[in-house]
C-alpha atoms as a PDB file:
ATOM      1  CA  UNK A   1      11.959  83.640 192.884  1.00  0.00           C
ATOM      2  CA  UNK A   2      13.814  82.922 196.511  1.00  0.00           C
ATOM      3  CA  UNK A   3      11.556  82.522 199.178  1.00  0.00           C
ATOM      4  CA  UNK A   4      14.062  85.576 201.049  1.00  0.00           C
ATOM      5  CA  UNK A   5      14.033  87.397 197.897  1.00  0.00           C
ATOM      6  CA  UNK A   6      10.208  87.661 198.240  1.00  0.00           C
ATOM      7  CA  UNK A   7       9.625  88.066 201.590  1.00  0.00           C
ATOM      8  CA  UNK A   8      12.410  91.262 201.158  1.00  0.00           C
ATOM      9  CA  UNK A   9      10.579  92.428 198.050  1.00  0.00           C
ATOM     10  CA  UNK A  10       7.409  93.024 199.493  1.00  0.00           C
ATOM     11  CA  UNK A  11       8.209  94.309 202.532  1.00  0.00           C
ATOM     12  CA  UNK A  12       7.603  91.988 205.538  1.00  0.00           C
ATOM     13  CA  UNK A  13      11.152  92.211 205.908  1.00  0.00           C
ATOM     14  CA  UNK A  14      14.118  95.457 206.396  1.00  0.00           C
ATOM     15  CA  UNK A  15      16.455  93.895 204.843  1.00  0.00           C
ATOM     16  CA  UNK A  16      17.400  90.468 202.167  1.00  0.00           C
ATOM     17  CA  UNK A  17      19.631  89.497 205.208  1.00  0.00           C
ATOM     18  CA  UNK A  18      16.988  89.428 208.084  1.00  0.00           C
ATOM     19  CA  UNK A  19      14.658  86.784 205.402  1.00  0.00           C
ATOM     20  CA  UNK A  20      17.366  84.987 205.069  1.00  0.00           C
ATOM     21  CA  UNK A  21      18.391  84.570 208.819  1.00  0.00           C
ATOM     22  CA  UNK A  22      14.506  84.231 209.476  1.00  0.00           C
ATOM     23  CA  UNK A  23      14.867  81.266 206.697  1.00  0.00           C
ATOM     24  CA  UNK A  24      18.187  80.007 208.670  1.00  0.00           C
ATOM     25  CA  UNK A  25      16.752  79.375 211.718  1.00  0.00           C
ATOM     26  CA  UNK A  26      13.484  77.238 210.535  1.00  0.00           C
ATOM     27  CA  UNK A  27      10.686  80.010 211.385  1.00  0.00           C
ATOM     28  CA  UNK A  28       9.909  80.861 207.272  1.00  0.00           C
ATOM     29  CA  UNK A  29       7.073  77.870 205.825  1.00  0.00           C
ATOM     30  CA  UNK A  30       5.918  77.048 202.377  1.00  0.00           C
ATOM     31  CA  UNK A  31       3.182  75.507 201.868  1.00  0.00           C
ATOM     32  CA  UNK A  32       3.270  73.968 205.586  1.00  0.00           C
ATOM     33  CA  UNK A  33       7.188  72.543 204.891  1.00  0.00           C
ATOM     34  CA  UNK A  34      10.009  74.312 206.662  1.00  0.00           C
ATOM     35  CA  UNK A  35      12.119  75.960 203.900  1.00  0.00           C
ATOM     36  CA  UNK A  36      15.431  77.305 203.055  1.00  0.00           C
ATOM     37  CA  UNK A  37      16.189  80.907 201.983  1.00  0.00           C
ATOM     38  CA  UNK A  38      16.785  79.716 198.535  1.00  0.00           C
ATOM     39  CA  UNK A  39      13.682  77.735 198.214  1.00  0.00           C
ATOM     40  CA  UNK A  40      11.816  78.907 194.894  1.00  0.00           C
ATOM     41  CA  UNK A  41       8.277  80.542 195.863  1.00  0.00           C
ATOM     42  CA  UNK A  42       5.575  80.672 193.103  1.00  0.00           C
ATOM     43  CA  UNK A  43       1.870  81.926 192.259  1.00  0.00           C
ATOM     44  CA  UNK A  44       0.023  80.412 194.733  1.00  0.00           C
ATOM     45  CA  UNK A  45       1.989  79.595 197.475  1.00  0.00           C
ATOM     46  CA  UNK A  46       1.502  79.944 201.003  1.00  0.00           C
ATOM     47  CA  UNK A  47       4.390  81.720 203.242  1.00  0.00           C
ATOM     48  CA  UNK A  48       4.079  81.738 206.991  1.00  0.00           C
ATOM     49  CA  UNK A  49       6.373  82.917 209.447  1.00  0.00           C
ATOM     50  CA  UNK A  50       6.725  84.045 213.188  1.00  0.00           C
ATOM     51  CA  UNK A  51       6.506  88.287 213.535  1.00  0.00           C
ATOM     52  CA  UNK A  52       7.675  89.276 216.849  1.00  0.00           C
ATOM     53  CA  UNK A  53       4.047  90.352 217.609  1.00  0.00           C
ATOM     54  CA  UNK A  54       2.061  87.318 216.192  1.00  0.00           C
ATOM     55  CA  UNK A  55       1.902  84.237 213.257  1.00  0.00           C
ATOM     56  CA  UNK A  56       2.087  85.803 209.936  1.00  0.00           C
ATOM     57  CA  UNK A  57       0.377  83.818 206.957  1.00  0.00           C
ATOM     58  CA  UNK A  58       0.160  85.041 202.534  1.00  0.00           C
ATOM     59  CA  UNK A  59      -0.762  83.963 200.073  1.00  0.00           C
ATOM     60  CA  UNK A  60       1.723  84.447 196.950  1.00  0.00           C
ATOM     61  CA  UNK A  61      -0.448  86.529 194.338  1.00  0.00           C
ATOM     62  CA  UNK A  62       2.846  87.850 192.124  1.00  0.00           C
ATOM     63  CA  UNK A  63       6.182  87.679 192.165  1.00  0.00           C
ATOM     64  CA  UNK A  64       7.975  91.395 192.081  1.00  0.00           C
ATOM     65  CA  UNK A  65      11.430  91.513 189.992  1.00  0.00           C
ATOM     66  CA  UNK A  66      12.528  94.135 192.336  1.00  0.00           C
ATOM     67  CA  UNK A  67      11.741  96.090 195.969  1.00  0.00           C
ATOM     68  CA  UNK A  68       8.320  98.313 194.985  1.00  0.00           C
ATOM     69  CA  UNK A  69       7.053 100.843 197.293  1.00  0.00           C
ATOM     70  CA  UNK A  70       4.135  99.806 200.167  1.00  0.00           C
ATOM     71  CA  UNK A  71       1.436 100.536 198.049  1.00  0.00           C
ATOM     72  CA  UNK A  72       2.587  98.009 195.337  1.00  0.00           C
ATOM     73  CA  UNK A  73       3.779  95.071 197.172  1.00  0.00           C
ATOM     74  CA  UNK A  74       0.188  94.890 199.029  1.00  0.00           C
ATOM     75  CA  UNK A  75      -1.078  93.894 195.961  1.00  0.00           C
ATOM     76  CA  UNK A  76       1.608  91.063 195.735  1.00  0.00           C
ATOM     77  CA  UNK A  77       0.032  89.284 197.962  1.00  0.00           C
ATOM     78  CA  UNK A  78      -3.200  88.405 200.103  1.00  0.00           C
ATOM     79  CA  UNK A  79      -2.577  88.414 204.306  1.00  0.00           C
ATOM     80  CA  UNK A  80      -4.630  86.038 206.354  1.00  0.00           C
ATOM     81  CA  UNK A  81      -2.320  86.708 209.327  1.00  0.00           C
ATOM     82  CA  UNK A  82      -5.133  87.739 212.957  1.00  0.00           C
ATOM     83  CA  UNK A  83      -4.946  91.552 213.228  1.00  0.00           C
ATOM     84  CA  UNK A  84      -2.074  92.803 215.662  1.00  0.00           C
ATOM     85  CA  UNK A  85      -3.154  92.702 219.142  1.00  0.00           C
ATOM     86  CA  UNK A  86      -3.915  96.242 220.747  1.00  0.00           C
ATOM     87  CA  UNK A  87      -1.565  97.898 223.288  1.00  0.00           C
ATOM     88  CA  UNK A  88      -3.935  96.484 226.100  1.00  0.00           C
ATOM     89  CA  UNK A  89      -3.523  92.958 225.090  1.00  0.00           C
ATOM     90  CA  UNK A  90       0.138  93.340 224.766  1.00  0.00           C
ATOM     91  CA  UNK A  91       0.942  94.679 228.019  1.00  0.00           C
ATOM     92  CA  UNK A  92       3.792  96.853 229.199  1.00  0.00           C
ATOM     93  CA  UNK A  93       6.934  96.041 228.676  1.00  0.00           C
ATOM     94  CA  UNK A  94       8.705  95.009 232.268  1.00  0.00           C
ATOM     95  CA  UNK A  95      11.051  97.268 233.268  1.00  0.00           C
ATOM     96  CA  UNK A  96      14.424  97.211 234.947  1.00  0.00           C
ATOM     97  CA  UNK A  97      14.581  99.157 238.298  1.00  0.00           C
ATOM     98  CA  UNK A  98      16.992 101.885 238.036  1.00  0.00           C
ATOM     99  CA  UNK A  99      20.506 101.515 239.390  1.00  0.00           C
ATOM    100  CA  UNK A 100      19.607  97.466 239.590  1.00  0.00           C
ATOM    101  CA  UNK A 101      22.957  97.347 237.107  1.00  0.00           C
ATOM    102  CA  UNK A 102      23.496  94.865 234.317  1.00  0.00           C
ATOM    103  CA  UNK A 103      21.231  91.873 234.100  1.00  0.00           C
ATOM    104  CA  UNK A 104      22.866  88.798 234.920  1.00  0.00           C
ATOM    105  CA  UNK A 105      22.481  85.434 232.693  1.00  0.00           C
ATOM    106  CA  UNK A 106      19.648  84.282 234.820  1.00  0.00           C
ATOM    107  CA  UNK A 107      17.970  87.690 234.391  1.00  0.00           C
ATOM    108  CA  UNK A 108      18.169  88.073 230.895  1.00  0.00           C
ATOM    109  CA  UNK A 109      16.757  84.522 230.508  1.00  0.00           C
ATOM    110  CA  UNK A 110      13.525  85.694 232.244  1.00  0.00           C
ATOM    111  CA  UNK A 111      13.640  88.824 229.932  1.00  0.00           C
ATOM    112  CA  UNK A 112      13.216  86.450 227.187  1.00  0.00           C
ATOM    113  CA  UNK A 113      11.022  84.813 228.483  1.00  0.00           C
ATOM    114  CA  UNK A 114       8.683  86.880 228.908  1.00  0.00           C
ATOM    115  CA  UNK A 115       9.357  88.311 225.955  1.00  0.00           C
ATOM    116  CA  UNK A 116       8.699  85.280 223.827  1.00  0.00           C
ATOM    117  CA  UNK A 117      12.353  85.417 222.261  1.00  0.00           C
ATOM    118  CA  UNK A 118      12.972  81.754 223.991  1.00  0.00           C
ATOM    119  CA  UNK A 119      14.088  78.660 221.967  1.00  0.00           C
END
């Protein structure tokens, strides 16, 4: 089964297309080798990737022929990602002062930034 396939199937993904751009861009690993969306993923493999809150790591238990509900794809696989950090830890998101207009390039760099979006 495709690695994008998968990671669609049970759930850690919206949508096929957002695996496969996640695949695209280098963040999706196998086994500790970056991989591309059409990379076959079996029994026993190890998929990590970068969620926009923190490193995600599973452990391929079985391999779903199609999208299952929440309950089902859990058992699909075994998650040794660190739990998600509490609101606390996270901090508020910065916010724009009102009326400050559009941000600029330089701005939305910073944004990023902080937002750990940056390349």
């Amino acid at each position: 089964m495709r690695v994008d396939a998968w990671l669609w199937t049970v759930r850690f993904f919206k949508s096929r297309s957002m695996a496969t751009t996640a695949c695209r861009a280098g963040k999706v690993r196998v086994n500790g080798g970056i991989v591309k969306a059409s990379h076959e993923v079996k029994v026993g493999d190890k998929v990590a990737w970068r969620d926009a809150l923190r490193p995600r790591e599973v452990e391929v238990l079985a391999l779903l022929p199609r999208r299952v509900g929440a309950p089902e794809a859990a058992l699909a696989y075994v998650d040794f990602s660190p739990p998600l950090p509490t609101k606390e830890e996270r901090g508020a998101l910065p916010q724009r002062d009102r009326g400050a207009g559009r941000p600029e390039k330089r701005d939305r760099r910073d944004l990023d930034n902080l937002r750990g979006y940056a390349k």
